[in-house]
C-alpha atoms as a PDB file:
ATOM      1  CA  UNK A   1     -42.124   5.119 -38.286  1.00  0.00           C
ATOM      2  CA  UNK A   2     -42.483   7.041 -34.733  1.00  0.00           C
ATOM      3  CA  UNK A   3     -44.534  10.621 -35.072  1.00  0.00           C
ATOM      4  CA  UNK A   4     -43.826  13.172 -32.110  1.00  0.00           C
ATOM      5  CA  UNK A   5     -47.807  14.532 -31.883  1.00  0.00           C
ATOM      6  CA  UNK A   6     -46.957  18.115 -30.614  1.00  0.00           C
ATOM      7  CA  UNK A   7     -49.166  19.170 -27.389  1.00  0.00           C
ATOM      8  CA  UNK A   8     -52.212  21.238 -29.069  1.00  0.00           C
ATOM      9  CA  UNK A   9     -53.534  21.500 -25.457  1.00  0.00           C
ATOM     10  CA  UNK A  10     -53.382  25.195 -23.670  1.00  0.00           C
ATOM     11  CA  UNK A  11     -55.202  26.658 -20.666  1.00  0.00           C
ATOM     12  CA  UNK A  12     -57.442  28.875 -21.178  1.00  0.00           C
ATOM     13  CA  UNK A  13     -56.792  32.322 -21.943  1.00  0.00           C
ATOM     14  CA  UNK A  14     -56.294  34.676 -18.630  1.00  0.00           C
ATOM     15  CA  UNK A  15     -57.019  38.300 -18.155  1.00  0.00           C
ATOM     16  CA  UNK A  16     -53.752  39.275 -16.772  1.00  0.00           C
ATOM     17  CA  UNK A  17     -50.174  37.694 -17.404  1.00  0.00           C
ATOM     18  CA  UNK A  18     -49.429  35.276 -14.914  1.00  0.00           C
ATOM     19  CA  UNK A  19     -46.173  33.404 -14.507  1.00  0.00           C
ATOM     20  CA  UNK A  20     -46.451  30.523 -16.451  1.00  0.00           C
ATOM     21  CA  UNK A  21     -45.374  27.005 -13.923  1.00  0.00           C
ATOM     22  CA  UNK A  22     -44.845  24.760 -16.417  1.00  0.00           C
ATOM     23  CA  UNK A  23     -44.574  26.324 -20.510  1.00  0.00           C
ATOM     24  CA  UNK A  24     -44.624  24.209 -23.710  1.00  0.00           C
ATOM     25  CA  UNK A  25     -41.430  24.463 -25.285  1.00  0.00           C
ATOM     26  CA  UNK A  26     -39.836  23.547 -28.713  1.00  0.00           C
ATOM     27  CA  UNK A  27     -36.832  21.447 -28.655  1.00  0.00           C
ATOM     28  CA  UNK A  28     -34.721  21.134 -31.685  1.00  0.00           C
ATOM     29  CA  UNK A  29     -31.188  19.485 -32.393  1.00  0.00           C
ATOM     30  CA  UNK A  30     -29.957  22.543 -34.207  1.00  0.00           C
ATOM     31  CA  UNK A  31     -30.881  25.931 -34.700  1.00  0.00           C
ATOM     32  CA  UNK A  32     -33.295  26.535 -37.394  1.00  0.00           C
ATOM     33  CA  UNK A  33     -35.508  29.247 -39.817  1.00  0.00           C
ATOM     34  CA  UNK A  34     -38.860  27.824 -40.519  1.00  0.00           C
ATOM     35  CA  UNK A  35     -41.940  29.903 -42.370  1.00  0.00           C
ATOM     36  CA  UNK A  36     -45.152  29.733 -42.670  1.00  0.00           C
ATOM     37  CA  UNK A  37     -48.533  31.710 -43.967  1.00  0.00           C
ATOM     38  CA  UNK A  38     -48.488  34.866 -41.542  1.00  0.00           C
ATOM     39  CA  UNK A  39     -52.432  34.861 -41.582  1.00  0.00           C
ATOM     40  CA  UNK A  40     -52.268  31.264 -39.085  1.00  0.00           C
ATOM     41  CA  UNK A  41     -50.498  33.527 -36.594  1.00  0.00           C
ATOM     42  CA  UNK A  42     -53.844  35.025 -36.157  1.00  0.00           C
ATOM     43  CA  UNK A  43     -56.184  32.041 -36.188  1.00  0.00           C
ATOM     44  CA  UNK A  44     -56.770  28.560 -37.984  1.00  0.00           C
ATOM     45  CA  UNK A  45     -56.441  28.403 -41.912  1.00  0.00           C
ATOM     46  CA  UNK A  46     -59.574  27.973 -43.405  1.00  0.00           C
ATOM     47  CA  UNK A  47     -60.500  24.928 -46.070  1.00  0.00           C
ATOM     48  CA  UNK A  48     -59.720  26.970 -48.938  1.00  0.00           C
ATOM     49  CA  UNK A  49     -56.292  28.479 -47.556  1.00  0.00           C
ATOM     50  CA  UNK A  50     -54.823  24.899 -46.805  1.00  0.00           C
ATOM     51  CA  UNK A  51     -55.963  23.916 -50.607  1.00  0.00           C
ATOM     52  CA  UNK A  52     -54.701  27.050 -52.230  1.00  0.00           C
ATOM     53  CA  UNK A  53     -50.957  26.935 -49.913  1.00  0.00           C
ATOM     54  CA  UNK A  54     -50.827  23.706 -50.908  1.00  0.00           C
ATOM     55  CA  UNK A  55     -51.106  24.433 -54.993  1.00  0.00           C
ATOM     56  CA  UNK A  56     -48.666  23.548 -57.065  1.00  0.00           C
ATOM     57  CA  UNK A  57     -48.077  27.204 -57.810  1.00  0.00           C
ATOM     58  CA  UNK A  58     -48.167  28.506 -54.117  1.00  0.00           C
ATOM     59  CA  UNK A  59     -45.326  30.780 -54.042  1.00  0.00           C
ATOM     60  CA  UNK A  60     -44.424  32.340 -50.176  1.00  0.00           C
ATOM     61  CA  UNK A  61     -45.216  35.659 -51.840  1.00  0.00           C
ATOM     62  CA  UNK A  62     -48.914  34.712 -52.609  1.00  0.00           C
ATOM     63  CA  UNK A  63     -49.234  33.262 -48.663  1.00  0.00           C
ATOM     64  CA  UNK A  64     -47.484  35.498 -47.129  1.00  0.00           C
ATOM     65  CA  UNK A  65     -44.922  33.572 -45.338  1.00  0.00           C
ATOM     66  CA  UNK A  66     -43.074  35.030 -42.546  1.00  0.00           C
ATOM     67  CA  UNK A  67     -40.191  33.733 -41.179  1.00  0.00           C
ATOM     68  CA  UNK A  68     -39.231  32.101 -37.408  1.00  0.00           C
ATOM     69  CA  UNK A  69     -36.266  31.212 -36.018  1.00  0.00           C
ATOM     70  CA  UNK A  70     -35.854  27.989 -33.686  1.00  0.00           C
ATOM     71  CA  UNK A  71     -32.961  27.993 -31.221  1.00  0.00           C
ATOM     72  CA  UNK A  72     -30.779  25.063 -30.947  1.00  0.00           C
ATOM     73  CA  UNK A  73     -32.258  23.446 -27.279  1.00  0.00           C
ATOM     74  CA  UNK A  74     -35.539  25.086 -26.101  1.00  0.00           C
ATOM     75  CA  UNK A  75     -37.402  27.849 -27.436  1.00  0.00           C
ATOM     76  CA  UNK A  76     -40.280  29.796 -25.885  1.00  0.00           C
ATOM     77  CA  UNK A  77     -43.575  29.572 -27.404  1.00  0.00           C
ATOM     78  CA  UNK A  78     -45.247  32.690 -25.646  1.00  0.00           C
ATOM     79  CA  UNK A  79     -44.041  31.922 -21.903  1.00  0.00           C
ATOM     80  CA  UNK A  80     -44.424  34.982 -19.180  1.00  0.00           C
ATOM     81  CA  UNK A  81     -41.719  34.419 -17.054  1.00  0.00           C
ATOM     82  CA  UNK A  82     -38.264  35.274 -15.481  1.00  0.00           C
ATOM     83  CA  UNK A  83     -34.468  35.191 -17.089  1.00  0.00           C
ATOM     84  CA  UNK A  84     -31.238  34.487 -15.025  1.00  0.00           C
ATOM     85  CA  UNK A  85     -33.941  36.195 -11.949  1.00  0.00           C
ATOM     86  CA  UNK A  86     -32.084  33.008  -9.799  1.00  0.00           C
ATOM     87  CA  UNK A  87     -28.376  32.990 -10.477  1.00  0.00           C
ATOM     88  CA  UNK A  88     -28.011  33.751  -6.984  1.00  0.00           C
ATOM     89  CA  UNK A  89     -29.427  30.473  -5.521  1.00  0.00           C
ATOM     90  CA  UNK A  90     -26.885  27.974  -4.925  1.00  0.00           C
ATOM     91  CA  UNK A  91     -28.619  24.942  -4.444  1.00  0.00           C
ATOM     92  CA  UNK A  92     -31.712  23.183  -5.211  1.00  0.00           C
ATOM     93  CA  UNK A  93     -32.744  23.351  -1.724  1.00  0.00           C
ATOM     94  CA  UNK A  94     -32.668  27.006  -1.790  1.00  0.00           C
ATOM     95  CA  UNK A  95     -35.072  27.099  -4.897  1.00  0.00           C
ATOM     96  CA  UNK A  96     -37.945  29.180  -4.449  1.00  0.00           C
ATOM     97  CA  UNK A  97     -41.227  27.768  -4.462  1.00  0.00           C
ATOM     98  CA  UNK A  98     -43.733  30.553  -4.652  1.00  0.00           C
ATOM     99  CA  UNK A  99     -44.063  32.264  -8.124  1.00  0.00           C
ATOM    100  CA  UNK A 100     -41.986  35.083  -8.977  1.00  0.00           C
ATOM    101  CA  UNK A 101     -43.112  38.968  -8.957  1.00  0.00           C
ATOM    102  CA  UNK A 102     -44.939  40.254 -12.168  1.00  0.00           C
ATOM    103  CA  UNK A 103     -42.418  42.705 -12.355  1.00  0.00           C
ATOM    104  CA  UNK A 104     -39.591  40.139 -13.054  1.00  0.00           C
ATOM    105  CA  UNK A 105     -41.139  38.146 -15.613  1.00  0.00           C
ATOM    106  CA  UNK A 106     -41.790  38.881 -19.328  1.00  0.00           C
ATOM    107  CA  UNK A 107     -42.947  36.899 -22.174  1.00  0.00           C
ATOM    108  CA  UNK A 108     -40.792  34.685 -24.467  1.00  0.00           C
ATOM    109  CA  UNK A 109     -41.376  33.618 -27.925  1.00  0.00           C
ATOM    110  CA  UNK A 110     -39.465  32.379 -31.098  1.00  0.00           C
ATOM    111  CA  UNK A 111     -37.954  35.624 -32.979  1.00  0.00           C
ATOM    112  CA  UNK A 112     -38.423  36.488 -36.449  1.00  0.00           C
ATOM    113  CA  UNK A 113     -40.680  38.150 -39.120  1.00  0.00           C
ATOM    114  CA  UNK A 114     -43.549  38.016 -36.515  1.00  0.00           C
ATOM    115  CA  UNK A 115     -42.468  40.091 -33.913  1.00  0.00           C
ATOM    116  CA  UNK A 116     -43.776  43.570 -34.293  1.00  0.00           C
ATOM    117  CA  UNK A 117     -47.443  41.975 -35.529  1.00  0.00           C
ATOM    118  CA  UNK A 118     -47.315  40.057 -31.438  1.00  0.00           C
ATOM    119  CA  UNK A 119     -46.062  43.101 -29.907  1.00  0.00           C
ATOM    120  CA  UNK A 120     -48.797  45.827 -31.381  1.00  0.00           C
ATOM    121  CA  UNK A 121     -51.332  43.779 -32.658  1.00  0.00           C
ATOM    122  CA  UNK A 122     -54.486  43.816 -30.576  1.00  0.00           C
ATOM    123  CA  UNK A 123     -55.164  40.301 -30.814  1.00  0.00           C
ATOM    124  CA  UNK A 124     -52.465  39.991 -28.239  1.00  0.00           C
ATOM    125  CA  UNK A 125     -52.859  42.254 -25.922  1.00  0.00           C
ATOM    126  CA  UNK A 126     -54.635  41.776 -22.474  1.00  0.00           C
ATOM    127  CA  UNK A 127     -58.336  44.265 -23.383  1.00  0.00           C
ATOM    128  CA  UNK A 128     -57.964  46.338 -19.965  1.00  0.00           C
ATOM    129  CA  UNK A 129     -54.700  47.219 -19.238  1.00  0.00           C
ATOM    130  CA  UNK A 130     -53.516  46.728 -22.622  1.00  0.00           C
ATOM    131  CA  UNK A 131     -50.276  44.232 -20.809  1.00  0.00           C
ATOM    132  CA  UNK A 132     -49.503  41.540 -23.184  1.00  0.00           C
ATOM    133  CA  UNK A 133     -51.279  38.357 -23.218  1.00  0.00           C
ATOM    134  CA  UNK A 134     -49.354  35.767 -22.783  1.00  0.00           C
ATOM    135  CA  UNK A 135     -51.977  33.170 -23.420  1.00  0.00           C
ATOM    136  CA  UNK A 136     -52.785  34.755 -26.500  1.00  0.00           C
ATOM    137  CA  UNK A 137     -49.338  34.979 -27.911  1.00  0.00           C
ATOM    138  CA  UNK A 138     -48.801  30.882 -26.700  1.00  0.00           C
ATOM    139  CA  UNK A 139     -52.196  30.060 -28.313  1.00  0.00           C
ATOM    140  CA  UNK A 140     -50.549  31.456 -31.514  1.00  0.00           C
ATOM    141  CA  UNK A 141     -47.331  29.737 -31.704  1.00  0.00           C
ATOM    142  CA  UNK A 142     -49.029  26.566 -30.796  1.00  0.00           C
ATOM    143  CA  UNK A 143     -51.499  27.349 -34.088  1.00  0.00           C
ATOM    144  CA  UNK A 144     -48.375  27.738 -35.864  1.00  0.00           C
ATOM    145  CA  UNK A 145     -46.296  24.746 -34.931  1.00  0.00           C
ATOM    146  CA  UNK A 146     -49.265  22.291 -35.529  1.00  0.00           C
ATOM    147  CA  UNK A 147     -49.699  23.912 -38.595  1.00  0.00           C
ATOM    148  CA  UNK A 148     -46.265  23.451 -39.982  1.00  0.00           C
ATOM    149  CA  UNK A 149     -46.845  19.289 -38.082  1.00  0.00           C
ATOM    150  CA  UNK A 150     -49.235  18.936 -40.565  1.00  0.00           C
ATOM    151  CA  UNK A 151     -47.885  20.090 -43.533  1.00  0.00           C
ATOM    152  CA  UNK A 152     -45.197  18.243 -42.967  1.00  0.00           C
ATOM    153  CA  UNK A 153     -47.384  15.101 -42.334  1.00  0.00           C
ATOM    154  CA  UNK A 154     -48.907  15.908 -46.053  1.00  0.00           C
ATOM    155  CA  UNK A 155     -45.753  16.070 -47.621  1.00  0.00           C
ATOM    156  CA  UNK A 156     -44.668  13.231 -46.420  1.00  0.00           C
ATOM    157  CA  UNK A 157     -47.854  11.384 -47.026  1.00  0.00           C
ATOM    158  CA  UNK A 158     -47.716  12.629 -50.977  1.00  0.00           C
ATOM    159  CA  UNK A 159     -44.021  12.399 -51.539  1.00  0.00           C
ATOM    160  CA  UNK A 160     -42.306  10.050 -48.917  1.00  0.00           C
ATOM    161  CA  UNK A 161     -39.774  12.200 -48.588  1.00  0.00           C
ATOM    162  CA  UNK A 162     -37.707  11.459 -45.868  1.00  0.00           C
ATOM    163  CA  UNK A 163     -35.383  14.894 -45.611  1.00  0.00           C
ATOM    164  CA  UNK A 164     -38.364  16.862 -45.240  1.00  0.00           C
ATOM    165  CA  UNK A 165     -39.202  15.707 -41.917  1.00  0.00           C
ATOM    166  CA  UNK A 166     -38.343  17.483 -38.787  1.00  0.00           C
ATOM    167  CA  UNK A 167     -41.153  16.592 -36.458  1.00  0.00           C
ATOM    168  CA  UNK A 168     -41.043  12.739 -37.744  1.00  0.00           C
ATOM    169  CA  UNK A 169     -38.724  10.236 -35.833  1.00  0.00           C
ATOM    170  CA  UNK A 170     -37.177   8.814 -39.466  1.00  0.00           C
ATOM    171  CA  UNK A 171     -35.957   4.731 -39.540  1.00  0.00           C
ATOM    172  CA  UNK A 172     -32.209   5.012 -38.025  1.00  0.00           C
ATOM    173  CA  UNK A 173     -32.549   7.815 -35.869  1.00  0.00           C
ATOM    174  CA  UNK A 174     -33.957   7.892 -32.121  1.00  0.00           C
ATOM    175  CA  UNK A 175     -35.974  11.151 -32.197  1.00  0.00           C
ATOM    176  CA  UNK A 176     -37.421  13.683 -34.395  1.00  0.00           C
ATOM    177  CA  UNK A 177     -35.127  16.640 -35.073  1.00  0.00           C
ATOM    178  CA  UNK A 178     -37.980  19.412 -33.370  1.00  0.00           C
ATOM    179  CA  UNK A 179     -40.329  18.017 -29.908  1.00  0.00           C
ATOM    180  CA  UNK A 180     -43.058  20.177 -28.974  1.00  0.00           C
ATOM    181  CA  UNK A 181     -44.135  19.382 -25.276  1.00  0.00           C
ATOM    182  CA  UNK A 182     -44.337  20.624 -21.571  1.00  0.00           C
ATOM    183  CA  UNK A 183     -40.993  21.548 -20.236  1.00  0.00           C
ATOM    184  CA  UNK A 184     -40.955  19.962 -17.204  1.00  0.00           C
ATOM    185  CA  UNK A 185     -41.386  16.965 -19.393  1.00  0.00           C
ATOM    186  CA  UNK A 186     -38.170  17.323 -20.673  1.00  0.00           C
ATOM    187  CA  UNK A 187     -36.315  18.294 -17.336  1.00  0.00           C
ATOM    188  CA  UNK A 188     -37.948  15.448 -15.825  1.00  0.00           C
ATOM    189  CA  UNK A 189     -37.343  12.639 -18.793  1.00  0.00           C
ATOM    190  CA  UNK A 190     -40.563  11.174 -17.913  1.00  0.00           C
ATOM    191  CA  UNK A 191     -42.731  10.605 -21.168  1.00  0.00           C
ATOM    192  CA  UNK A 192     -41.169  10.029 -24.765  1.00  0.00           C
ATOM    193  CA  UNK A 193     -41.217  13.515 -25.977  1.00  0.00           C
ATOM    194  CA  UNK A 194     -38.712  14.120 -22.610  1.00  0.00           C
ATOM    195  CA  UNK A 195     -36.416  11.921 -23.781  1.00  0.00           C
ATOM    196  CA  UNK A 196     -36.350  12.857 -26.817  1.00  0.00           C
ATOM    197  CA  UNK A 197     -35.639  16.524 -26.172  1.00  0.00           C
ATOM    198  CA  UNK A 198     -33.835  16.062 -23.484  1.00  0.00           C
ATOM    199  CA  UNK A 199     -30.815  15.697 -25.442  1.00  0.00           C
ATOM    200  CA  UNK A 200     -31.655  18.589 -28.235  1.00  0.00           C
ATOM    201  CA  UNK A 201     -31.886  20.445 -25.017  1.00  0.00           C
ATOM    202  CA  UNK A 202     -28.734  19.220 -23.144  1.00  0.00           C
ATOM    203  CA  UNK A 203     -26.506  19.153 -26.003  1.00  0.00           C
ATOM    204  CA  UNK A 204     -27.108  22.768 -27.292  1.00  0.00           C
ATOM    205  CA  UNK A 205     -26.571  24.622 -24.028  1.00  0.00           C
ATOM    206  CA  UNK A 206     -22.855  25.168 -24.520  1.00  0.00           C
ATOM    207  CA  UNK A 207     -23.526  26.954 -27.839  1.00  0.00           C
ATOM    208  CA  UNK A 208     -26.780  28.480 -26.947  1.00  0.00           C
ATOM    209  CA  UNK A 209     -26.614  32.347 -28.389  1.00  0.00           C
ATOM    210  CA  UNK A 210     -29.878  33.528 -27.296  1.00  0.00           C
ATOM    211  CA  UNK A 211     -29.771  34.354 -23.813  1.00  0.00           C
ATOM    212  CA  UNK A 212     -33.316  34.959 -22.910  1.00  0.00           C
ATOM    213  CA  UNK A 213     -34.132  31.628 -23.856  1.00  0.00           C
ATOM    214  CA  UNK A 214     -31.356  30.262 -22.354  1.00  0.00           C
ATOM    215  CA  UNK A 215     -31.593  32.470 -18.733  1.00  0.00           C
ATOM    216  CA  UNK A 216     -35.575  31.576 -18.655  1.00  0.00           C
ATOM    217  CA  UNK A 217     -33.916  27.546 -19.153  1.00  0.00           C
ATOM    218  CA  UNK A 218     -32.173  28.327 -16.251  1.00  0.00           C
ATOM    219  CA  UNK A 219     -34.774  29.430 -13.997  1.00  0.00           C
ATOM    220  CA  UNK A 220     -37.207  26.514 -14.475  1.00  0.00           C
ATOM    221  CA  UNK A 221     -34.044  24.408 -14.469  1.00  0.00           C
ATOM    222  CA  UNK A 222     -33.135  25.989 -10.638  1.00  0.00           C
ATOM    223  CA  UNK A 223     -37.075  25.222  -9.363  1.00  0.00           C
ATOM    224  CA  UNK A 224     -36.672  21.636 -10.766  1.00  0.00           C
ATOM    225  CA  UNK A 225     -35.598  18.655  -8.531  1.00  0.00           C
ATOM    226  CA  UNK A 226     -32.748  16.667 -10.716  1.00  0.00           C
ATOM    227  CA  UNK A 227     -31.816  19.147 -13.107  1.00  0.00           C
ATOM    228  CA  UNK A 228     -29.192  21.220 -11.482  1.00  0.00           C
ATOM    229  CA  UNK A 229     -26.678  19.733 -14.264  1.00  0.00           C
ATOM    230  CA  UNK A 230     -28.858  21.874 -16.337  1.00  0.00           C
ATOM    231  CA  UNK A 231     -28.195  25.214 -13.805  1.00  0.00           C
ATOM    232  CA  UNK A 232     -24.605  24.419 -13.989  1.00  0.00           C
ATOM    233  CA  UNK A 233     -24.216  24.196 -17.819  1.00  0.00           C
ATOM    234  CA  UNK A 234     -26.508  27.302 -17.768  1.00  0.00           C
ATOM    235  CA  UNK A 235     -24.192  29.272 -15.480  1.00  0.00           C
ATOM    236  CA  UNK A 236     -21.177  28.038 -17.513  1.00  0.00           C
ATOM    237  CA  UNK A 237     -22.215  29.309 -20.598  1.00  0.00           C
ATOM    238  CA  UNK A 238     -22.938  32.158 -19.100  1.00  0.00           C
ATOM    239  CA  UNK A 239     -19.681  33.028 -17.816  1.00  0.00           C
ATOM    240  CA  UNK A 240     -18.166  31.978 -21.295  1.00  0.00           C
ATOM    241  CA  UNK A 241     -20.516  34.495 -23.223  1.00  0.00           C
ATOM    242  CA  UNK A 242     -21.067  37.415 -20.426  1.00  0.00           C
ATOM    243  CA  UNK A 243     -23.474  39.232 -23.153  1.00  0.00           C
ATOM    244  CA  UNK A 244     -26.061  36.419 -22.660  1.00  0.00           C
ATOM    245  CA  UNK A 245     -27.265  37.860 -19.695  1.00  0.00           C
ATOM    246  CA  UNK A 246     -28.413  41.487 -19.020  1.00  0.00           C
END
């Protein structure tokens, strides 16, 4: 039985928000609500947390579980970058190469029960001008996604469980329902967690409802070499669902 090992890796932490080249992602089949303890938003679970969350009488209450949503395709885990900023280039040799102005960019992240503790806690914000820190808010989501990886991992290892697994490639399918990973390693298909997602990401454009996630999709998509079928299914659902972009 396959395990998709989600990318723990992130650069280090700037002082200013700078457009992010190349973001980890989440890539699911199908649009999801997850929780978890709102205290690993903030930095690792101790010893003692992980044994008392994992109690048989751990209730969400007594760990304070907040909720996230996962979009069906890709979600942003604390990217600083642009959304539908290139609709206007028509062809992938009219991509832009340079990065894009500070002013066009802002920072993407999964929505949900977390989202007023990243926008005014402290912890997130850049210490001098007070900007949002992208970094910060990526190092986060990347504490939280490995932490749910390895609860799931424990589950499974108690129980054997099978329909508990999301980030575990089960006997008779051909990926794990969630793939945490570089985005241009998706675009580009060229490791297993690409080709995995790739399809999560493919599939779900045409009924993609958020369209920040989906615009910022399309950016990366236009500066990509061999993923304008991506633009075009961008653009497509974007003329089906006008209110996606704006």
């Amino acid at each position: 039985m396959a395990t998709n090992e989600a990318r723990d890796t992130a650069d280090a932490p700037t002082l200013s928000p700078v457009w992010d080249k190349d973001p980890v992602v989440v890539a699911s089949r199908r649009p999801r609500v997850m929780y978890f303890p709102g205290k690993v938003l903030l930095g690792d679970p101790t010893p003692a947390d992980l044994k008392r969350w994992s109690g048989g009488d751990s209730t969400g209450m007594d760990r304070g579980d907040v909720a996230v949503r996962i979009e069906a395709g890709i979600t942003f885990l604390g990217a600083f970058t642009t959304q539908w900023a290139l609709r206007g280039v028509a062809s992938m040799a009219q991509a832009p190469k340079s990065a894009p102005g500070h002013d066009l960019c802002s920072v993407l992240w999964p929505t949900g029960g977390a989202d007023n503790t990243i926008r005014n806690a402290q912890a997130f914000k850049v210490p001098d001008t007070k900007e949002m820190n992208p970094a910060a808010v990526n190092a986060a989501w990347l504490r939280v996604f490995r932490y749910l990886r390895d609860q799931e991992k424990r589950v499974l290892a108690e129980s054997g469980e099978p329909s508990l697994a999301l980030f575990t490639t089960l006997d008779g399918f051909d990926a794990p329902e969630i793939v945490i990973t570089k985005l241009s390693d998706i675009l580009g298909q060229k490791t297993q967690e690409g080709q995995w997602a790739h399809p999560h990401l493919s599939n779900a454009i045409a009924y993609a409802k958020n369209g920040r996630h989906l615009g910022a999709l399309h950016d990366y998509a236009v500066r990509t070499p061999g993923a304008w079928s991506i633009v075009e299914s961008c653009r497509a659902q974007a003329v089906r669902r006008p209110g996606l972009v704006g």
